[in-house]
Protein backbone atom coordinates (compact mmCIF):
# COMPACT_ATOMS: atom_id res chain seq x y z
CA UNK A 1 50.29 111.43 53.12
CA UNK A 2 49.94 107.88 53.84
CA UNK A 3 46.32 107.77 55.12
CA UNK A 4 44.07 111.00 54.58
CA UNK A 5 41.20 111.91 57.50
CA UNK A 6 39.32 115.05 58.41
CA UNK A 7 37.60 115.48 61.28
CA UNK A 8 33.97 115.13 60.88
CA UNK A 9 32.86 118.21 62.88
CA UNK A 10 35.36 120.67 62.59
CA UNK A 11 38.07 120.89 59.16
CA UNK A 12 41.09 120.14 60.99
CA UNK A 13 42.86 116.80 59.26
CA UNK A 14 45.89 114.47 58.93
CA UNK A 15 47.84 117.56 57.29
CA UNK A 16 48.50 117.73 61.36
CA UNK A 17 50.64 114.76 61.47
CA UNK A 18 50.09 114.35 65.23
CA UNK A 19 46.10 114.47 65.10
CA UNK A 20 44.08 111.68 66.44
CA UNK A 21 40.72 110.60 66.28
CA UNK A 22 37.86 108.74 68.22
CA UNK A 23 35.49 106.26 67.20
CA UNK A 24 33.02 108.59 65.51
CA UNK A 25 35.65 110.22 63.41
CA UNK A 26 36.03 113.30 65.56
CA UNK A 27 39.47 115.03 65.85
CA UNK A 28 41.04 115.76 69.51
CA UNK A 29 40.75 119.36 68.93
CA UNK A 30 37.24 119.40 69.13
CA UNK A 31 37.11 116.49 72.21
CA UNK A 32 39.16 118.89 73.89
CA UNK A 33 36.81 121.70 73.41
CA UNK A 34 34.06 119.80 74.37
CA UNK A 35 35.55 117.99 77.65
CA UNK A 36 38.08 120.88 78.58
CA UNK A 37 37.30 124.79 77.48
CA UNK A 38 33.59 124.46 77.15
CA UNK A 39 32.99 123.65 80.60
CA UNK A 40 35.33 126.15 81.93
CA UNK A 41 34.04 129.07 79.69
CA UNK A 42 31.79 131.43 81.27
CA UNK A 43 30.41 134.43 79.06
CA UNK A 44 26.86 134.66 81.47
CA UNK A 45 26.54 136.43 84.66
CA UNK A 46 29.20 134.27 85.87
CA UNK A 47 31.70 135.62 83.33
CA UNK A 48 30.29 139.33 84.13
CA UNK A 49 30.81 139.26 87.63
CA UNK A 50 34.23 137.95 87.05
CA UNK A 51 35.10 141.25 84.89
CA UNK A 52 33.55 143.56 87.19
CA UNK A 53 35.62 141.70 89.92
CA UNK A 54 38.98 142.01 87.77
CA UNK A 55 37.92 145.55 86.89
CA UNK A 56 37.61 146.48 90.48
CA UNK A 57 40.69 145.15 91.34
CA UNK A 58 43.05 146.59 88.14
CA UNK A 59 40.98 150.20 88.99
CA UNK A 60 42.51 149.74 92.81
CA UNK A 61 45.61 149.43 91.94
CA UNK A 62 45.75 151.94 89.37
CA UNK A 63 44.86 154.92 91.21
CA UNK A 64 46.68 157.66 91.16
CA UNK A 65 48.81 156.41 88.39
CA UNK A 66 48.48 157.73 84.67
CA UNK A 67 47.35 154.26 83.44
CA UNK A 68 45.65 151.36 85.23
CA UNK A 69 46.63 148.86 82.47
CA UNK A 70 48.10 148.50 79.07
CA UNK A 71 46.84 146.87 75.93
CA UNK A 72 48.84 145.65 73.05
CA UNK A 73 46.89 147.03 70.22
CA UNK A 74 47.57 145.85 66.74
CA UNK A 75 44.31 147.51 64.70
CA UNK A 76 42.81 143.74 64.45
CA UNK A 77 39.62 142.75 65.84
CA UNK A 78 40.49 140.69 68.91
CA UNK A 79 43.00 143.49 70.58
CA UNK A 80 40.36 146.42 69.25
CA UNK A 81 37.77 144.76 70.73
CA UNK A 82 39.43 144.43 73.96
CA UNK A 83 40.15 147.43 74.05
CA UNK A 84 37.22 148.69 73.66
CA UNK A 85 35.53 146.36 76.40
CA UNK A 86 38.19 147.55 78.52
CA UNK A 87 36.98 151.39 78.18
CA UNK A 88 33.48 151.22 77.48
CA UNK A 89 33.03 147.61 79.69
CA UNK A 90 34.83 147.61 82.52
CA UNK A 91 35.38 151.08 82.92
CA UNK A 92 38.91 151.07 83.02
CA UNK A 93 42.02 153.56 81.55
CA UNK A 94 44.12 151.58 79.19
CA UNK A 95 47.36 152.95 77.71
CA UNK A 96 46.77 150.95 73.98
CA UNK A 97 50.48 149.89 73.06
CA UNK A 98 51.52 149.66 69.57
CA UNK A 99 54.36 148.01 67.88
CA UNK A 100 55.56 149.41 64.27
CA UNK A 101 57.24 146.31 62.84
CA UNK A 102 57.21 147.51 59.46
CA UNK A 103 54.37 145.95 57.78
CA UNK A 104 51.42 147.58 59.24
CA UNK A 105 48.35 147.43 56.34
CA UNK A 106 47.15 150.97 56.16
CA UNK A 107 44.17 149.65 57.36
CA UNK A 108 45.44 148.59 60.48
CA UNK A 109 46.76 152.33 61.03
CA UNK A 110 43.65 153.54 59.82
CA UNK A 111 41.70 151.40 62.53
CA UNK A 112 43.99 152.72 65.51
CA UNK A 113 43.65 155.85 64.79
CA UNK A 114 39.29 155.82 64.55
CA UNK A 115 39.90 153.70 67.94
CA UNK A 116 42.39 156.46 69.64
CA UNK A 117 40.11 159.25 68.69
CA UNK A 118 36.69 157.35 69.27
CA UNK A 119 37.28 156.33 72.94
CA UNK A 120 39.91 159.09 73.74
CA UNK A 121 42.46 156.83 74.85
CA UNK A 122 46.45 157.40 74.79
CA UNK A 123 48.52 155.64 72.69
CA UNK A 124 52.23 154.84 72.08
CA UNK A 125 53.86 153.13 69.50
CA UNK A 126 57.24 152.05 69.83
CA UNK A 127 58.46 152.14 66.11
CA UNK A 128 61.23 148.67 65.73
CA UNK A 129 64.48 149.49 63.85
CA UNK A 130 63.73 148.81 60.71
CA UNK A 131 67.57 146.79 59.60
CA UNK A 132 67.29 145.16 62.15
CA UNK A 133 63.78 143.65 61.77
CA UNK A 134 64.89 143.46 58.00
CA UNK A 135 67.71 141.67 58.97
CA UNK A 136 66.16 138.95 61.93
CA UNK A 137 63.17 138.06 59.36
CA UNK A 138 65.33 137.57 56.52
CA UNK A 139 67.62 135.74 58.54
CA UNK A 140 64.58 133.61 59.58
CA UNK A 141 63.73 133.38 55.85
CA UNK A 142 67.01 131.87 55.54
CA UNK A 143 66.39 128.89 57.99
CA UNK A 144 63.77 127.40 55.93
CA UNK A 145 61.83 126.76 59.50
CA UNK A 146 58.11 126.92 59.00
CA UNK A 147 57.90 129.63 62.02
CA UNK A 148 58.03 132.65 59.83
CA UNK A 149 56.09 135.21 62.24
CA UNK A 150 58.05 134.97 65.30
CA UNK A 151 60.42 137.93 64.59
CA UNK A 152 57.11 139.80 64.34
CA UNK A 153 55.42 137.96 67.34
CA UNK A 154 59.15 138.91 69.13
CA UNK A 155 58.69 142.41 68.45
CA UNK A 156 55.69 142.38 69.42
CA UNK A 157 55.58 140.50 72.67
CA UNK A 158 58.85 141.77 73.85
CA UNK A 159 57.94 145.33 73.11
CA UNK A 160 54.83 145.40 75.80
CA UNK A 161 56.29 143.43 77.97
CA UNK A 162 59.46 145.47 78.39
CA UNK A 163 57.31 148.67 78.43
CA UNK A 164 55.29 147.19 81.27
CA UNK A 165 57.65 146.40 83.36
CA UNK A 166 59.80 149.59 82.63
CA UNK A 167 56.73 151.54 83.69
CA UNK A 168 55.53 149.15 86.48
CA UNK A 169 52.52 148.79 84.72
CA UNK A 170 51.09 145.73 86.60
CA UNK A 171 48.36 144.30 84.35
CA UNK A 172 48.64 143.55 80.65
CA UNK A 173 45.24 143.37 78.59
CA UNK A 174 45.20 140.50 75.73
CA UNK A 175 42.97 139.91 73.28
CA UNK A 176 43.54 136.51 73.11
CA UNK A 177 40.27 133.89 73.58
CA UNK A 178 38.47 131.13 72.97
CA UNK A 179 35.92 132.02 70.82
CA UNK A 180 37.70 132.35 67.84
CA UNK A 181 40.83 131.18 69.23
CA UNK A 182 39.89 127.62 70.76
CA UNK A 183 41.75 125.46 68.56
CA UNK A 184 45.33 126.08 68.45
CA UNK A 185 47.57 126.14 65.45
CA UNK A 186 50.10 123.17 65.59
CA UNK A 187 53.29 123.83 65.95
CA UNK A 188 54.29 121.83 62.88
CA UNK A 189 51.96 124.99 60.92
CA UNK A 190 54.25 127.62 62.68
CA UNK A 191 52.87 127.07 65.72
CA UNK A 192 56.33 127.73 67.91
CA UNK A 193 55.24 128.28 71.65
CA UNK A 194 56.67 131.52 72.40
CA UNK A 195 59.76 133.21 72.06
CA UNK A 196 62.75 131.16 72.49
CA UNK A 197 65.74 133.30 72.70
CA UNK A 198 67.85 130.17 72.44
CA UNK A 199 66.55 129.41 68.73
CA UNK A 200 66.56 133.28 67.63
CA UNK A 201 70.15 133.45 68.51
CA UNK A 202 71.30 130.22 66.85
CA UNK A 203 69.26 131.62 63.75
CA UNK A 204 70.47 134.74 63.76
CA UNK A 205 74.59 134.10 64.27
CA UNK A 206 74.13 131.56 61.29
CA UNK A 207 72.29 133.77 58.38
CA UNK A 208 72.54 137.44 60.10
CA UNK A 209 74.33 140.21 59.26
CA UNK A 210 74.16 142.92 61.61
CA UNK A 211 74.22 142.55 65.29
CA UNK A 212 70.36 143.18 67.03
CA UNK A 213 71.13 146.38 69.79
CA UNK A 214 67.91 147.39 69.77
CA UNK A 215 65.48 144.50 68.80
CA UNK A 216 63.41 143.63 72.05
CA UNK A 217 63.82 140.21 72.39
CA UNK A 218 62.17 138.75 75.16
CA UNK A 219 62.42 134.86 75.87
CA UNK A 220 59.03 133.85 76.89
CA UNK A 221 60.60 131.85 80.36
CA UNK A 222 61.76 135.05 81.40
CA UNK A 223 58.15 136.85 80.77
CA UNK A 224 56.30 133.78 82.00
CA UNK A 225 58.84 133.27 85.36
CA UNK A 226 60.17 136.08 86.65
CA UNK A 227 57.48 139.35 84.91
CA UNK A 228 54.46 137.13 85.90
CA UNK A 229 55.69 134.78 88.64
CA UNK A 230 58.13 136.37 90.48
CA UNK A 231 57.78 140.23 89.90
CA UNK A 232 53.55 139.70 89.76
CA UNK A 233 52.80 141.11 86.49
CA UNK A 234 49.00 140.05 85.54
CA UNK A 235 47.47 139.07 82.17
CA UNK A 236 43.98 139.49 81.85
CA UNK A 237 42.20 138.17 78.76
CA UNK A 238 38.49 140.02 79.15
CA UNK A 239 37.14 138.84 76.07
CA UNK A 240 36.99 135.17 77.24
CA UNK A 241 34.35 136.78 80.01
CA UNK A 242 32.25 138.67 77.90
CA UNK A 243 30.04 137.41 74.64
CA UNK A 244 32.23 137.60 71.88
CA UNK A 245 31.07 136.51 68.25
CA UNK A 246 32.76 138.26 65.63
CA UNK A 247 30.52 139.81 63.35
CA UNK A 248 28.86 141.27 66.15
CA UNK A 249 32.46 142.32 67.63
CA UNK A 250 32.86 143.62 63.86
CA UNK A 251 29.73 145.31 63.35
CA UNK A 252 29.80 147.01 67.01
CA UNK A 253 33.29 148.53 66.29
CA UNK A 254 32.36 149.51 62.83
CA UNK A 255 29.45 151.50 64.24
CA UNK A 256 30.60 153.52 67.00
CA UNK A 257 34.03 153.90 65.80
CA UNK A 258 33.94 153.41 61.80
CA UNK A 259 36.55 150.82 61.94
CA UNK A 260 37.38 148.58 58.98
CA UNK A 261 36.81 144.74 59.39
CA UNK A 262 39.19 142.36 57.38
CA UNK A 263 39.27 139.60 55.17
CA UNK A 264 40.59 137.11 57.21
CA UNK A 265 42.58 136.95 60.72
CA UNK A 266 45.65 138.53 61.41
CA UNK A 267 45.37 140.19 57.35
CA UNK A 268 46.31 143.86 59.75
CA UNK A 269 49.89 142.86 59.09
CA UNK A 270 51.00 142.50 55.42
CA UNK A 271 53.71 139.85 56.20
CA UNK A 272 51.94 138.16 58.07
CA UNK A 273 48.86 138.08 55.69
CA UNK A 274 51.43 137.07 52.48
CA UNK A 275 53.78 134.36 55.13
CA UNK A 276 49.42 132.54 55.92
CA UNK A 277 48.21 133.11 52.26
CA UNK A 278 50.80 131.99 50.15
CA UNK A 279 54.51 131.22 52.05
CA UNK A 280 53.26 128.61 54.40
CA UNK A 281 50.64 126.57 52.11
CA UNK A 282 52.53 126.68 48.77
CA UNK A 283 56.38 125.68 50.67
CA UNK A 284 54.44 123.69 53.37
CA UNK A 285 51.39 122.86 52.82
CA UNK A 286 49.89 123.65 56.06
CA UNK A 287 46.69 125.95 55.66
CA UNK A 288 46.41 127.89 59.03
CA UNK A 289 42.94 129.17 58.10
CA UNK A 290 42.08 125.26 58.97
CA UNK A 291 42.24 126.51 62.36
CA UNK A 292 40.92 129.44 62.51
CA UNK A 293 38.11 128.20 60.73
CA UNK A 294 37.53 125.19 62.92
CA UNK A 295 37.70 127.51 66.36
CA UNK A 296 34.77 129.31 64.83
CA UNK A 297 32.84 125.89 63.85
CA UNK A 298 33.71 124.72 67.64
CA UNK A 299 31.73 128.05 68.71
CA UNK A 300 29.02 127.91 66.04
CA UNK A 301 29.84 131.13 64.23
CA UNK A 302 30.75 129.26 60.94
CA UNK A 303 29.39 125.97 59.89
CA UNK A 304 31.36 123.12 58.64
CA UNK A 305 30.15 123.31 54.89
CA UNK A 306 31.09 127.06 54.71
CA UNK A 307 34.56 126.24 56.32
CA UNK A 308 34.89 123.54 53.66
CA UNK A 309 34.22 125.52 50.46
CA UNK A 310 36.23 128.55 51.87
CA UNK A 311 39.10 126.43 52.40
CA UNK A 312 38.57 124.83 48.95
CA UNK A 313 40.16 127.83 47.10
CA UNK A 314 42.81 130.86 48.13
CA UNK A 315 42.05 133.21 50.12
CA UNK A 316 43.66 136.10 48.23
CA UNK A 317 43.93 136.30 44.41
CA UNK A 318 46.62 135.42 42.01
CA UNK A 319 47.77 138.41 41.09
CA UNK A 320 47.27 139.98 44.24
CA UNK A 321 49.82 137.48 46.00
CA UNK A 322 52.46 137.47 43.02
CA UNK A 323 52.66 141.46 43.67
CA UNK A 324 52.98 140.63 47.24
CA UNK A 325 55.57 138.68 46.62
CA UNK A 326 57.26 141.14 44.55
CA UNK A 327 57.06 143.75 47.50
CA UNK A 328 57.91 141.46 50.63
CA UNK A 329 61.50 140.80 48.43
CA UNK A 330 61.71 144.26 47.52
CA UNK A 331 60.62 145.50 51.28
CA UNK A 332 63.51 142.71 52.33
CA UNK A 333 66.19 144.31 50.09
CA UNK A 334 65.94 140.76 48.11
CA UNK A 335 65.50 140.28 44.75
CA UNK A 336 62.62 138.55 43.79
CA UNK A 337 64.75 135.76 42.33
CA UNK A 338 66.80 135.47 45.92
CA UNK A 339 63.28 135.42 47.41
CA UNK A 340 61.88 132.27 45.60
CA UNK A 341 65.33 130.78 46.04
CA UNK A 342 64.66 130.77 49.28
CA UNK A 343 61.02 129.80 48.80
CA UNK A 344 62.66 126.64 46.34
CA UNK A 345 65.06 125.84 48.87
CA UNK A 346 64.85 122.74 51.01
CA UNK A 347 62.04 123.02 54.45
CA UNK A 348 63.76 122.33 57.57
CA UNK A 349 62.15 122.64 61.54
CA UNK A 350 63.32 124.41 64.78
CA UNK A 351 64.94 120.60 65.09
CA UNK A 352 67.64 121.86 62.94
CA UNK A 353 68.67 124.36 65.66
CA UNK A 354 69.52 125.03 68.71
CA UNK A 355 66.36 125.79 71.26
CA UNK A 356 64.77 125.14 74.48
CA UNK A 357 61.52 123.48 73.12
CA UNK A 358 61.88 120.95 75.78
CA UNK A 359 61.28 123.39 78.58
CA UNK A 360 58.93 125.69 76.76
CA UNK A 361 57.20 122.38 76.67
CA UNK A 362 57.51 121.83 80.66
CA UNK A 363 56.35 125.08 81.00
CA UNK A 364 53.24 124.70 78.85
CA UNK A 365 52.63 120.84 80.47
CA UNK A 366 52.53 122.46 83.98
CA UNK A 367 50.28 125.45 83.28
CA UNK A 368 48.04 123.39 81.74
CA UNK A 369 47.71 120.88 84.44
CA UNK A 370 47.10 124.27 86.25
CA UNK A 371 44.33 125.22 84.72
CA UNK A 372 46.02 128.11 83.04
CA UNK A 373 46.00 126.87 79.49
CA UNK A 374 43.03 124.81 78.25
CA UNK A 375 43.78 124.91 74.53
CA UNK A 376 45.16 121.63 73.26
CA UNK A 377 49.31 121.49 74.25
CA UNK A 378 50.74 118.33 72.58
């Protein structure tokens, strides 16, 4: 790294090689914040009447169905919480989605179960074929591309949406938000924006081995365009509208429902847990807990020192990520030694494949200039 800088109010630095700064040394992350979400970020009585309006209307149109709306529900905070605001908030009868990838923490399953049985709320979980999801992620292993979670975020993403519109279920619940969400990985740390069937496909044909006739696979122009443009499907994020700081989200949920906070974000899946703690800043270099850490110092649950000595060691323990790594190869039908030839081998980008970047970009240019995305798009 030719020049080394980190911000001076959040943690995020040069390790994003397309980061600027201003005069005062602060990153464009946390400009953007302060210029762009802050002022458009209600969680007062403006924010309340605007989920009692969008509660009204969801309620209208579900009556007389089963379900009014349906929320992807992974057993981490941000989708339990909304979940729960959605029930016990806005009054409203979710169907909770789940998608079994194969790496749910028991923890995770543990926390949609209390959840389930706590608000008395229907679920369904629509279980992924296991060689195929075997054979996508290790084909994605294969590509030496930093975006390791996308077959997961695939599965995921394509699963609900599919379900939704098979069911004409009109509004889909996220927990996505700004409070601990504000600044956005880069898409150098595995940041990919959305599913882009173009790149899966290229992947897949080069380093597959079976053929994917059952994977949902989604491209996210075709769930942006025609699900939520053309055919009207809504998605509602409620938890930008309501107070959300996480230990109180944590401490709430752990009361009423006995549900099990985590370590760290997105620590409900175990692949994606090992792929943030040890595949992606050990091959990489790129810490995503930089981030996460710095959306919470943008929204004062975290202070900068805090973030800093946090960051300063692993997350995880040594022995507890070498066993991981033993059971992600051995989960993966890989040896460990074909894993950490892989892990050895040479880093490449999306650049090295086909994909329609370029338009996902468009896309994310125009929404943004809409109002519809307020995170930092590069």
């Amino acid at each position: 790294m030719a020049h080394y800088q980190i911000c001076t109010r959040c943690i995020m630095d040069t390790r994003d090689p397309r980061i600027t700064f201003d005069a005062d040394g602060v990153c464009d992350y946390c400009n953007n914040f302060q210029s762009t979400i802050k002022p458009n970020w209600h969680t007062d009585e403006r924010g309340e009447a605007e989920l009692m309006a969008m509660a009204e209307k969801i309620k209208a149109h579900g009556r007389g169905k089963d379900f009014d709306c349906i929320i992807g529900l992974s057993g981490g905070l941000d989708s339990s919480y909304a979940a729960y605001v959605a029930k016990e908030k806005m009054g409203l009868r979710p169907l909770l989605f789940h998608v079994d990838a194969g790496w749910n923490t028991d923890q995770a399953v543990g926390n949609i179960e209390k959840l389930v049985d706590g608000m008395g709320l229907d679920l369904y979980t629509d279980v992924i074929n296991w060689e195929e999801m075997k054979d996508l992620q290790v084909a994605f292993l294969r590509s030496q591309i930093s975006d390791q979670d996308l077959p997961q975020d695939a599965a995921f993403f394509s699963g609900l949406y599919r379900f939704a519109r098979q069911h004409r279920i009109k509004y889909v619940l996220t927990g996505a938000n700004y409070s601990t969400e504000c600044c956005r990985e880069p898409e150098e740390w595995g940041g990919y924006p959305g599913i882009d069937q173009t790149l899966f496909k290229d992947i897949h044909s080069r380093f597959g081995k079976r053929p994917l006739k059952t994977f949902p696979l989604t491209d996210i122009l075709v769930y942006k365009l025609l699900y939520q443009r053309v055919l009207g499907m809504q998605v509602a994020k409620p938890l930008n509208l309501v107070p959300y700081i996480k230990k109180d989200a944590e401490d709430t949920l752990e009361q009423r429902f006995g549900w099990k906070r985590f370590q760290h974000k997105h620590h409900e899946s175990r692949f994606t847990r090992f792929y943030e703690d040890y595949w992606m800043p050990r091959k990489f270099g790129y810490e995503k807990r930089r981030a996460h850490f710095s959306s919470l110092i943008m929204t004062g649950q975290m202070t900068r020192e805090a973030a800093l000595d946090r960051i300063s060691r692993p997350e995880l323990d040594e022995q507890f990520l070498k066993s991981e790594f033993e059971y992600v190869a051995n989960k993966l039908d890989l040896t460990v030694e074909q894993l950490q030839e892989i892990f050895e081998g040479t880093n490449k980008t999306y650049h090295d494949y086909r994909n329609k970047r370029f338009l996902i970009g468009v896309g994310s240019r125009v929404m943004s200039a809409l109002g519809l995305e307020r995170r930092l798009f590069r």
